[in-house]
PDB file of N, CA and C in Angstrom:
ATOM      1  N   UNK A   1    -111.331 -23.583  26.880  1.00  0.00           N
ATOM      2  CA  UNK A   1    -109.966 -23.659  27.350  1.00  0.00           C
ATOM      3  C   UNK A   1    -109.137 -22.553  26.686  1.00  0.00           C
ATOM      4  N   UNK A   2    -108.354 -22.241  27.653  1.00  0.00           N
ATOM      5  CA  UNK A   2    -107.449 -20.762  27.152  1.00  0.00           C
ATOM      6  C   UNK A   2    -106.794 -20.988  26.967  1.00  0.00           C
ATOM      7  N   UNK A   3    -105.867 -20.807  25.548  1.00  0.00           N
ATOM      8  CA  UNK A   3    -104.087 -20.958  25.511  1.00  0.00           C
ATOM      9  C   UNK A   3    -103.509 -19.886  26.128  1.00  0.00           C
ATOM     10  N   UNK A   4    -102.013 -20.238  26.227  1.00  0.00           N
ATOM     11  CA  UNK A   4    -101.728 -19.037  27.145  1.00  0.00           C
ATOM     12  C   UNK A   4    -100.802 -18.725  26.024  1.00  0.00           C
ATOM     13  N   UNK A   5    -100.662 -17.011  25.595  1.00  0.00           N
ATOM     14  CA  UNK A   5    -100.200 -16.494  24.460  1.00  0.00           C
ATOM     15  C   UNK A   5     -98.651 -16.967  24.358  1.00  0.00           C
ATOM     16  N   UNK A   6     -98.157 -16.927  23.151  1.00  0.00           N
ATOM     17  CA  UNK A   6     -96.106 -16.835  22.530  1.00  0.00           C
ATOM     18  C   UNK A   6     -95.778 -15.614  23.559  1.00  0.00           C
ATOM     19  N   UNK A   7     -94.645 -15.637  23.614  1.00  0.00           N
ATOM     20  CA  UNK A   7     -94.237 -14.389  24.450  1.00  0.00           C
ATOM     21  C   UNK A   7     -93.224 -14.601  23.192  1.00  0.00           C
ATOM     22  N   UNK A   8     -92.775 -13.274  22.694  1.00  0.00           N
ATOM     23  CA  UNK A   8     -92.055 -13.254  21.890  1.00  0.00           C
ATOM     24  C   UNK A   8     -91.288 -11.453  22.315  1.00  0.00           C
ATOM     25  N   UNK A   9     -90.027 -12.036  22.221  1.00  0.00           N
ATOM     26  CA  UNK A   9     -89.256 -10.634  22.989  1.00  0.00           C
ATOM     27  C   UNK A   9     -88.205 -10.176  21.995  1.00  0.00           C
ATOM     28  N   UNK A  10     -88.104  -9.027  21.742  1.00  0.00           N
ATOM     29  CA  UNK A  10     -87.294  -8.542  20.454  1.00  0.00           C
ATOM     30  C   UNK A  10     -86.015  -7.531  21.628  1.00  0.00           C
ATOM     31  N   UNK A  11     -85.070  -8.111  21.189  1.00  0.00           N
ATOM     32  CA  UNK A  11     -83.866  -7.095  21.766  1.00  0.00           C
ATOM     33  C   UNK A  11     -82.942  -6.637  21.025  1.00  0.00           C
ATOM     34  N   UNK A  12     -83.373  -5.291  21.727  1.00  0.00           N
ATOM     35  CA  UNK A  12     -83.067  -3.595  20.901  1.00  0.00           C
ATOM     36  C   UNK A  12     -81.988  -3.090  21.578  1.00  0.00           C
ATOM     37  N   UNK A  13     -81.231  -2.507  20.316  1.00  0.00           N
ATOM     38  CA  UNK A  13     -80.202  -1.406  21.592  1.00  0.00           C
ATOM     39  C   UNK A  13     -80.949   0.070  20.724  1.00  0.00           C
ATOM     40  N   UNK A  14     -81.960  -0.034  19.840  1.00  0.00           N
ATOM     41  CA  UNK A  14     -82.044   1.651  19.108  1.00  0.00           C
ATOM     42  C   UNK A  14     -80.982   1.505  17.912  1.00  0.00           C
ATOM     43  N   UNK A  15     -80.118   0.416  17.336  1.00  0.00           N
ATOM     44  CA  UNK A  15     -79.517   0.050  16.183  1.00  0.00           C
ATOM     45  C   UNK A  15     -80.519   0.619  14.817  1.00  0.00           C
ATOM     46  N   UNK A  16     -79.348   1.066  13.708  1.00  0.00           N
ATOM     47  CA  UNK A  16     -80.380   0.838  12.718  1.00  0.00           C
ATOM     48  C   UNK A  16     -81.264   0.121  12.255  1.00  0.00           C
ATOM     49  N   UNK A  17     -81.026  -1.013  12.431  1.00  0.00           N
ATOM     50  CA  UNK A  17     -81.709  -2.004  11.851  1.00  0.00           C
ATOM     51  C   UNK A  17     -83.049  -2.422  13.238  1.00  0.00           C
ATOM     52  N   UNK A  18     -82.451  -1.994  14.241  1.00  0.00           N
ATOM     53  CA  UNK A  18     -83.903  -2.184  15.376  1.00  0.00           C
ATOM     54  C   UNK A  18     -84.914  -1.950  15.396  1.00  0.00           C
ATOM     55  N   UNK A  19     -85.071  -0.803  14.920  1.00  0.00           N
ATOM     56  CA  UNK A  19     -86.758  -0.152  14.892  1.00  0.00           C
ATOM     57  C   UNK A  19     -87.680  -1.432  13.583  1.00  0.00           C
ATOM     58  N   UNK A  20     -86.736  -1.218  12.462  1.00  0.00           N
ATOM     59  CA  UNK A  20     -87.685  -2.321  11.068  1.00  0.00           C
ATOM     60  C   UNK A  20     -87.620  -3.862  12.049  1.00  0.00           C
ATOM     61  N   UNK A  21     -86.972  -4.303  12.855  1.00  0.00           N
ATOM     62  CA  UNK A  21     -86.878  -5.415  12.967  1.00  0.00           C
ATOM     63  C   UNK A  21     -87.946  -5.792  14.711  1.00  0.00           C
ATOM     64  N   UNK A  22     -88.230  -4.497  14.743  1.00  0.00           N
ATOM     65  CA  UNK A  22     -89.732  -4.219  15.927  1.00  0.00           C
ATOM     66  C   UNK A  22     -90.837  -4.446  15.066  1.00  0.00           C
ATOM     67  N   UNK A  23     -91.026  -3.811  14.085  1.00  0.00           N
ATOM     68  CA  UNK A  23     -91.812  -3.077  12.897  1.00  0.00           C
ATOM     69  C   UNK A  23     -92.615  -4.134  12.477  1.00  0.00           C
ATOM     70  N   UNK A  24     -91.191  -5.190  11.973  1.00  0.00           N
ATOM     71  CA  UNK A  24     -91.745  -6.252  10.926  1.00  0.00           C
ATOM     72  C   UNK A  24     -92.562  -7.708  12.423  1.00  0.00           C
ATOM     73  N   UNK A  25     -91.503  -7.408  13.313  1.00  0.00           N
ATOM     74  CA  UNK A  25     -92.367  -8.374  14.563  1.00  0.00           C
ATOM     75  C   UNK A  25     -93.984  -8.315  15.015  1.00  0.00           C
ATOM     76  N   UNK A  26     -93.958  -6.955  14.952  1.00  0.00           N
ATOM     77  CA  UNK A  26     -95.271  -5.918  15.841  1.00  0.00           C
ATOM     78  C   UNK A  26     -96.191  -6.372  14.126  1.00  0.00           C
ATOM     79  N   UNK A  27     -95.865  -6.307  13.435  1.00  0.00           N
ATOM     80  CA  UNK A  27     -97.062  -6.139  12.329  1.00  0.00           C
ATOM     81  C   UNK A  27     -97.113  -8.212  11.810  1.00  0.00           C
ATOM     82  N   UNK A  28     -96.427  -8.934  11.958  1.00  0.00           N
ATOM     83  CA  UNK A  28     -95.960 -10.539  12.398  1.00  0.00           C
ATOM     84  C   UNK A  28     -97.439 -11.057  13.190  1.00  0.00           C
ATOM     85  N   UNK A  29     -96.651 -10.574  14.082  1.00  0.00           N
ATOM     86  CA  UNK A  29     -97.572 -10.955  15.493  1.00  0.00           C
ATOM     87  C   UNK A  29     -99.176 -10.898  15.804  1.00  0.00           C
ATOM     88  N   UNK A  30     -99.918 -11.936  15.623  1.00  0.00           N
ATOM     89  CA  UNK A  30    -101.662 -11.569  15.860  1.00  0.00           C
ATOM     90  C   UNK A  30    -101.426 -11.612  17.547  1.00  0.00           C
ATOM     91  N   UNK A  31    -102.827 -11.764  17.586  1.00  0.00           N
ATOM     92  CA  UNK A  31    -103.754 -11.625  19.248  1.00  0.00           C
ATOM     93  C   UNK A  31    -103.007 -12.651  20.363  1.00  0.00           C
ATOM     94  N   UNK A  32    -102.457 -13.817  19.822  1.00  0.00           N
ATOM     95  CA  UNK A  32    -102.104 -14.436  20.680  1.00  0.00           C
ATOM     96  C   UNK A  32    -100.294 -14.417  21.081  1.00  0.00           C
ATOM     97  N   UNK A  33     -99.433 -13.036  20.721  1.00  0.00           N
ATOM     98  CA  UNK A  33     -98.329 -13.141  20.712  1.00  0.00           C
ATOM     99  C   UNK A  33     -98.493 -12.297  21.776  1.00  0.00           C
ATOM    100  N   UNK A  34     -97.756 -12.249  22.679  1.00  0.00           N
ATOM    101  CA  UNK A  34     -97.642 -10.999  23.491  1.00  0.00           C
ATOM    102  C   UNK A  34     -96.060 -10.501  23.461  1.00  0.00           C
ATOM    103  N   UNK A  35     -95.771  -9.079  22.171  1.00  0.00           N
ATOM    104  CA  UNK A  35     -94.489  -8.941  21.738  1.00  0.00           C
ATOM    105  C   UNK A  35     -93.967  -7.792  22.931  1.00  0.00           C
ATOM    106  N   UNK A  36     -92.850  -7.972  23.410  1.00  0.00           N
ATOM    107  CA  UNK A  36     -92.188  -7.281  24.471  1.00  0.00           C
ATOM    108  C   UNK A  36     -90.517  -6.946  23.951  1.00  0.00           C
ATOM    109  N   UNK A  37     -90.535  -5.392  23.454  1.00  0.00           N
ATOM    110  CA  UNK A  37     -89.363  -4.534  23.084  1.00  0.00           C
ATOM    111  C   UNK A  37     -88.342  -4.617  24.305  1.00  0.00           C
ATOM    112  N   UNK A  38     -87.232  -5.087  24.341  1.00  0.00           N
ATOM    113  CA  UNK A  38     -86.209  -5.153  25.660  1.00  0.00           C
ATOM    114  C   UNK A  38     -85.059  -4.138  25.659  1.00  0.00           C
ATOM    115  N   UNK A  39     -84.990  -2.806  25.274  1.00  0.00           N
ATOM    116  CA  UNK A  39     -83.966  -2.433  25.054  1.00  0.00           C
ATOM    117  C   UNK A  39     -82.794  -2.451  26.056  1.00  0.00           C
ATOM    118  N   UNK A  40     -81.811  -2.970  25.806  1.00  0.00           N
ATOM    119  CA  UNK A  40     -80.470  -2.795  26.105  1.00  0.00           C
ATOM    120  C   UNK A  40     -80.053  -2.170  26.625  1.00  0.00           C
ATOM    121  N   UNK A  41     -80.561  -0.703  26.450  1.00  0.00           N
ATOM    122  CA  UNK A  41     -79.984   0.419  26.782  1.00  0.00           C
ATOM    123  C   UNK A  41     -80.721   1.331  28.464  1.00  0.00           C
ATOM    124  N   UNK A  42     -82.323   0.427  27.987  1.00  0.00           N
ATOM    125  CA  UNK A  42     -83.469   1.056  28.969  1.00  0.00           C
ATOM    126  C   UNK A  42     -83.508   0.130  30.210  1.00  0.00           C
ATOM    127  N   UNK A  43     -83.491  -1.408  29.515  1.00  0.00           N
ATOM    128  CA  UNK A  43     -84.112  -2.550  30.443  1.00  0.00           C
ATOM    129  C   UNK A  43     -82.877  -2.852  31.420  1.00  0.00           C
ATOM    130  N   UNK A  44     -82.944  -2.506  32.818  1.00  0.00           N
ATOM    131  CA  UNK A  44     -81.609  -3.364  33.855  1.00  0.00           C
ATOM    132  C   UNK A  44     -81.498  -4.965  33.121  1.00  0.00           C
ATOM    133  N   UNK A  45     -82.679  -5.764  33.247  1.00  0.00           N
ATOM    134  CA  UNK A  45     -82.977  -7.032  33.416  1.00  0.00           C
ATOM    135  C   UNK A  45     -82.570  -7.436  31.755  1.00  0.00           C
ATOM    136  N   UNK A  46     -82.456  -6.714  31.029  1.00  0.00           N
ATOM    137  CA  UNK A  46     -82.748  -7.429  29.555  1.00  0.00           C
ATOM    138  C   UNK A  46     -81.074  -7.391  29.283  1.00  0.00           C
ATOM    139  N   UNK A  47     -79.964  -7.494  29.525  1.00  0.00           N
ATOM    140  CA  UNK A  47     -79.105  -7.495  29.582  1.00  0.00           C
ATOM    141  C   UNK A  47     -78.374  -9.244  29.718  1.00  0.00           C
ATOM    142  N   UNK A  48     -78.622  -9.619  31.220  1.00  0.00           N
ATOM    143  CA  UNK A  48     -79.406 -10.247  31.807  1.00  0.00           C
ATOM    144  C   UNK A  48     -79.630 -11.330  30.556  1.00  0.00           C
ATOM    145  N   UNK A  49     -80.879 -11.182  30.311  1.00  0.00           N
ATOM    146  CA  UNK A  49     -81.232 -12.207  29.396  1.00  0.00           C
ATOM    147  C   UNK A  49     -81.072 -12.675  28.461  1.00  0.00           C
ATOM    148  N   UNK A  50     -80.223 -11.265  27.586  1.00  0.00           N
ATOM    149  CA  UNK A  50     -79.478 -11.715  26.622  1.00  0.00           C
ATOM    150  C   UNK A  50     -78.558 -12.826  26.479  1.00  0.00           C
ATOM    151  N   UNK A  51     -77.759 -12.764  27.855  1.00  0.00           N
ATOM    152  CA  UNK A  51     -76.866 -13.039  27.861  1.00  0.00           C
ATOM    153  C   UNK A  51     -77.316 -14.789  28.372  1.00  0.00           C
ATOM    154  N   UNK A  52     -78.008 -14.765  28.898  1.00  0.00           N
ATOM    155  CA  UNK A  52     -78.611 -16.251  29.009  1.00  0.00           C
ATOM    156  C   UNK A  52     -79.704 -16.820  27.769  1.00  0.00           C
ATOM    157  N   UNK A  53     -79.955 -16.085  27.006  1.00  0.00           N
ATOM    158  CA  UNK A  53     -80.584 -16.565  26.008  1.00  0.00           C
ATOM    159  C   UNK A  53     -79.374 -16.774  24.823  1.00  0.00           C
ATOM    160  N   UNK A  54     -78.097 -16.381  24.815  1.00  0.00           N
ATOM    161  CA  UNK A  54     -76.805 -16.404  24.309  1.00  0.00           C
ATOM    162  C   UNK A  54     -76.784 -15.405  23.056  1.00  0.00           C
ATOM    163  N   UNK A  55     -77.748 -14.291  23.153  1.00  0.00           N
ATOM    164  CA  UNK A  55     -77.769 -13.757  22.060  1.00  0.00           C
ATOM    165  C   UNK A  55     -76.320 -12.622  21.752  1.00  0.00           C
ATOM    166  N   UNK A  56     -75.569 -12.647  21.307  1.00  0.00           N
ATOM    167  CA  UNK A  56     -74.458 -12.040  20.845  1.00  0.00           C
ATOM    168  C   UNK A  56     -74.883 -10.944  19.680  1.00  0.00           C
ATOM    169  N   UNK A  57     -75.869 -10.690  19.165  1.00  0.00           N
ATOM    170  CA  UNK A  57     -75.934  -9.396  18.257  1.00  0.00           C
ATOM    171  C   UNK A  57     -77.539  -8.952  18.573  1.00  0.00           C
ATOM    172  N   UNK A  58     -77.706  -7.431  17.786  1.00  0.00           N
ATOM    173  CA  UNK A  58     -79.168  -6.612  17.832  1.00  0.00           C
ATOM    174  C   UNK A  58     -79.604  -6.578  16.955  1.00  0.00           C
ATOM    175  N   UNK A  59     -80.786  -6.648  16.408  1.00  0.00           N
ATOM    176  CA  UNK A  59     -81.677  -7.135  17.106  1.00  0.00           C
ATOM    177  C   UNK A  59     -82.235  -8.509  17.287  1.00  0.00           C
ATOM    178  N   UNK A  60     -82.205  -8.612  17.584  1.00  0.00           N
ATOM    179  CA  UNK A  60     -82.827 -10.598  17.999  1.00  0.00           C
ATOM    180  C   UNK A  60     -84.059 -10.599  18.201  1.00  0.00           C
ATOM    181  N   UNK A  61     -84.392 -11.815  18.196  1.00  0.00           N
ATOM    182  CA  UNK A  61     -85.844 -12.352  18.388  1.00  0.00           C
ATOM    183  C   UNK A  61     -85.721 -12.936  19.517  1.00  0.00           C
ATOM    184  N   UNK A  62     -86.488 -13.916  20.151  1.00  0.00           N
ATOM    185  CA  UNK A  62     -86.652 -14.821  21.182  1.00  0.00           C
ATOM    186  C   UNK A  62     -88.454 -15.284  21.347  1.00  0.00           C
ATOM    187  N   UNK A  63     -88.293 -16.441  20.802  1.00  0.00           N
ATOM    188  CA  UNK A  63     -90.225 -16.697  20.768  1.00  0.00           C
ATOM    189  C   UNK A  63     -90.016 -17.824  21.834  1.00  0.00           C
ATOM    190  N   UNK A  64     -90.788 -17.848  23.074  1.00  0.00           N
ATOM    191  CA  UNK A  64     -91.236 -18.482  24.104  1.00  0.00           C
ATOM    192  C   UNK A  64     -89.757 -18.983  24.496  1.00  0.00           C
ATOM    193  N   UNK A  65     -88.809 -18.507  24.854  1.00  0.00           N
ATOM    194  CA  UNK A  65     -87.581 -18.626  25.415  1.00  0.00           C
ATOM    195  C   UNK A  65     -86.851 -19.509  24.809  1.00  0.00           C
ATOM    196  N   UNK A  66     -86.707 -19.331  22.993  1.00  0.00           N
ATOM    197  CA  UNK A  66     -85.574 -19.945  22.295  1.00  0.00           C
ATOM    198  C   UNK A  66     -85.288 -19.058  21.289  1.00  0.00           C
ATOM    199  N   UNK A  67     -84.175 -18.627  21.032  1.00  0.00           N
ATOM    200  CA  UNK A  67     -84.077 -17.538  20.030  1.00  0.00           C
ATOM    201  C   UNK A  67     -84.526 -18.088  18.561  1.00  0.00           C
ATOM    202  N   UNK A  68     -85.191 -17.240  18.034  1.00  0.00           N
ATOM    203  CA  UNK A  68     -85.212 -17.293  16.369  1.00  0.00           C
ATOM    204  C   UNK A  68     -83.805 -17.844  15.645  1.00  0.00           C
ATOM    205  N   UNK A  69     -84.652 -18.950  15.129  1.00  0.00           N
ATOM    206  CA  UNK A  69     -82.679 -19.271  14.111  1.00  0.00           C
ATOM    207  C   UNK A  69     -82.572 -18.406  13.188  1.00  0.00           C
ATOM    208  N   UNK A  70     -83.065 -17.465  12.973  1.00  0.00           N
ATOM    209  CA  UNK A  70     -82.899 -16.447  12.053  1.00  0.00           C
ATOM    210  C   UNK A  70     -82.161 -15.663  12.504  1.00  0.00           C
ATOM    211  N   UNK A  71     -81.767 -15.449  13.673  1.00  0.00           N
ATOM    212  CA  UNK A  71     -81.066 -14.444  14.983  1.00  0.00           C
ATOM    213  C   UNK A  71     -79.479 -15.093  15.868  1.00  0.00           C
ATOM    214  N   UNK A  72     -79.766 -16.421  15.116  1.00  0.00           N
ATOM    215  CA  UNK A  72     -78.639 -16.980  15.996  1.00  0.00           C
ATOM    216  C   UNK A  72     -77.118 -16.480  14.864  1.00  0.00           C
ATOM    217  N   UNK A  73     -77.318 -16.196  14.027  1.00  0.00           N
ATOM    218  CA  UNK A  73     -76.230 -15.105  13.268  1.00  0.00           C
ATOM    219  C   UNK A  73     -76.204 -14.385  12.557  1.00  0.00           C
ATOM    220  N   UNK A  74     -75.422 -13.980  11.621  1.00  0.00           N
ATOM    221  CA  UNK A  74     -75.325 -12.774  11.185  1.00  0.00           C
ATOM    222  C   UNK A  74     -76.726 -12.027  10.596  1.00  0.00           C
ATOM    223  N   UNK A  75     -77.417 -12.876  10.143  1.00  0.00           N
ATOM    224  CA  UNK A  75     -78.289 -12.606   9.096  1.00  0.00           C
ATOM    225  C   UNK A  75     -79.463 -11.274   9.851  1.00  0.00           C
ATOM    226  N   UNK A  76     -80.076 -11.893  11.169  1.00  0.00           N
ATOM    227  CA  UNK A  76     -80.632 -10.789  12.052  1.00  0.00           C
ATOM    228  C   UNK A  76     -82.454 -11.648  11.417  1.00  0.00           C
ATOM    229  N   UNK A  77     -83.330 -10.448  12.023  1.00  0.00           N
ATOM    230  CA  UNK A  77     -84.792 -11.042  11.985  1.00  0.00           C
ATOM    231  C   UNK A  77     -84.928 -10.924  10.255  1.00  0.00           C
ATOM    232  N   UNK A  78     -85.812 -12.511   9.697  1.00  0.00           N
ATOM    233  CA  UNK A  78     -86.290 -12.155   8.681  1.00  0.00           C
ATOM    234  C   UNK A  78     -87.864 -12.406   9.004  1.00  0.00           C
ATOM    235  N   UNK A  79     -88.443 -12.214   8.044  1.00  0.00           N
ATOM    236  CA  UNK A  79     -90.288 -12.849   7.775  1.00  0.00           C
ATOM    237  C   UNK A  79     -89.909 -14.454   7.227  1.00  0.00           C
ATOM    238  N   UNK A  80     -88.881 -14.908   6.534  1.00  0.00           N
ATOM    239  CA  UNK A  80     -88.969 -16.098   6.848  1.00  0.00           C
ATOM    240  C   UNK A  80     -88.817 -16.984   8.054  1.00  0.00           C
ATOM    241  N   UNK A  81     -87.693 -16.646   8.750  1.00  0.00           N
ATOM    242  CA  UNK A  81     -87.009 -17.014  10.152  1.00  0.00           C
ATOM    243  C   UNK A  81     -87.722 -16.852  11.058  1.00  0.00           C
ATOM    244  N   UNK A  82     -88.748 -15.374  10.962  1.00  0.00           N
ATOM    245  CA  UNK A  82     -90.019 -15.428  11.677  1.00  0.00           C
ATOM    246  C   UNK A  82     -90.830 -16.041  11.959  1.00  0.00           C
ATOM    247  N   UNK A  83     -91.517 -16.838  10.466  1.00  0.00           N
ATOM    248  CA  UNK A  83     -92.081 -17.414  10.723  1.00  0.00           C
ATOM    249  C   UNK A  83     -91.962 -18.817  11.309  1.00  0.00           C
ATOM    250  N   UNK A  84     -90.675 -19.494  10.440  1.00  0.00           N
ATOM    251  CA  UNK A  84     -90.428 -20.727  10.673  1.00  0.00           C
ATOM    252  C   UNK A  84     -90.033 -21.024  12.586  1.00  0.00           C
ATOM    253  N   UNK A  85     -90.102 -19.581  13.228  1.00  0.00           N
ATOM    254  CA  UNK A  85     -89.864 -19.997  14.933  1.00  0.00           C
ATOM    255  C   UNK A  85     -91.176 -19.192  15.266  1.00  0.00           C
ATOM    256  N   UNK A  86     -92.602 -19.091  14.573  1.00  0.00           N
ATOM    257  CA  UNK A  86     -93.871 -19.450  14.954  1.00  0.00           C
ATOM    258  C   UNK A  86     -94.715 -18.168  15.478  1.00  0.00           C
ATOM    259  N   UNK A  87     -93.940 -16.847  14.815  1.00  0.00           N
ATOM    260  CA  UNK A  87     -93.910 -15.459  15.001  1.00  0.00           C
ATOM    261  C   UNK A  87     -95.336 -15.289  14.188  1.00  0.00           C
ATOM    262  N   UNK A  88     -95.416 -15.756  13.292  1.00  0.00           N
ATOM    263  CA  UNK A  88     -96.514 -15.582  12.058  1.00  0.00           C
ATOM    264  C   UNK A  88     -97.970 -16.359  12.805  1.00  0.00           C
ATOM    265  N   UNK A  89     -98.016 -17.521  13.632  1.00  0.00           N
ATOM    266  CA  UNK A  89     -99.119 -18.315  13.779  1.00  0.00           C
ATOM    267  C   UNK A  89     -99.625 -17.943  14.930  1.00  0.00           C
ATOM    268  N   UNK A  90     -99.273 -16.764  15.335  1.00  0.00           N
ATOM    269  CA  UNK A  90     -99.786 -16.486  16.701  1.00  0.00           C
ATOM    270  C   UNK A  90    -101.079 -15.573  16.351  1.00  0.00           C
ATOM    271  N   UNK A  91    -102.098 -16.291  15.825  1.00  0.00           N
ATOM    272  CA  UNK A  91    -103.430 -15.200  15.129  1.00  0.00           C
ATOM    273  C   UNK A  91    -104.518 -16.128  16.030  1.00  0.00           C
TER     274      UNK A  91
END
């Protein structure tokens, strides 16, 4: 039986802090995450989703369509917040 992978979506506008907060996701993430960069600036649609996922700052997380509580304010992506919304167990 196959699980079907985390979709875990990081939204970027190219901020300073965006690229480390790809960085630390992309190196997070094993075999079963499938991580998808949304930039802001590139994506029509990721705009869009922000805005229905209620994310108000960059960069954010979003693992299987609930944002990281690490992302829901100021603080932005950590490796703890990561993990605790399931960024880390996707091996």
């Amino acid at each position: 039986m196959t699980m079907a992978k985390s979709r875990v979506e990081v939204f970027t506008t190219g901020c300073a802090g965006c690229a480390p907060a790809v960085a630390l996701v992309e190196k997070m993430a094993g075999p079963e995450c499938e991580v998808i960069v949304r930039d802001l600036r590139e994506d029509a649609d990721a705009a869009a989703q922000a805005v229905q996922n209620a994310i108000r700052q960059v960069p954010a997380v979003v693992v299987d369509g609930r944002v990281a509580p690490c992302c829901e304010d100021a603080q932005g992506p950590t490796r703890e917040g990561l993990t605790a919304a399931g960024v880390g167990s996707c091996s």
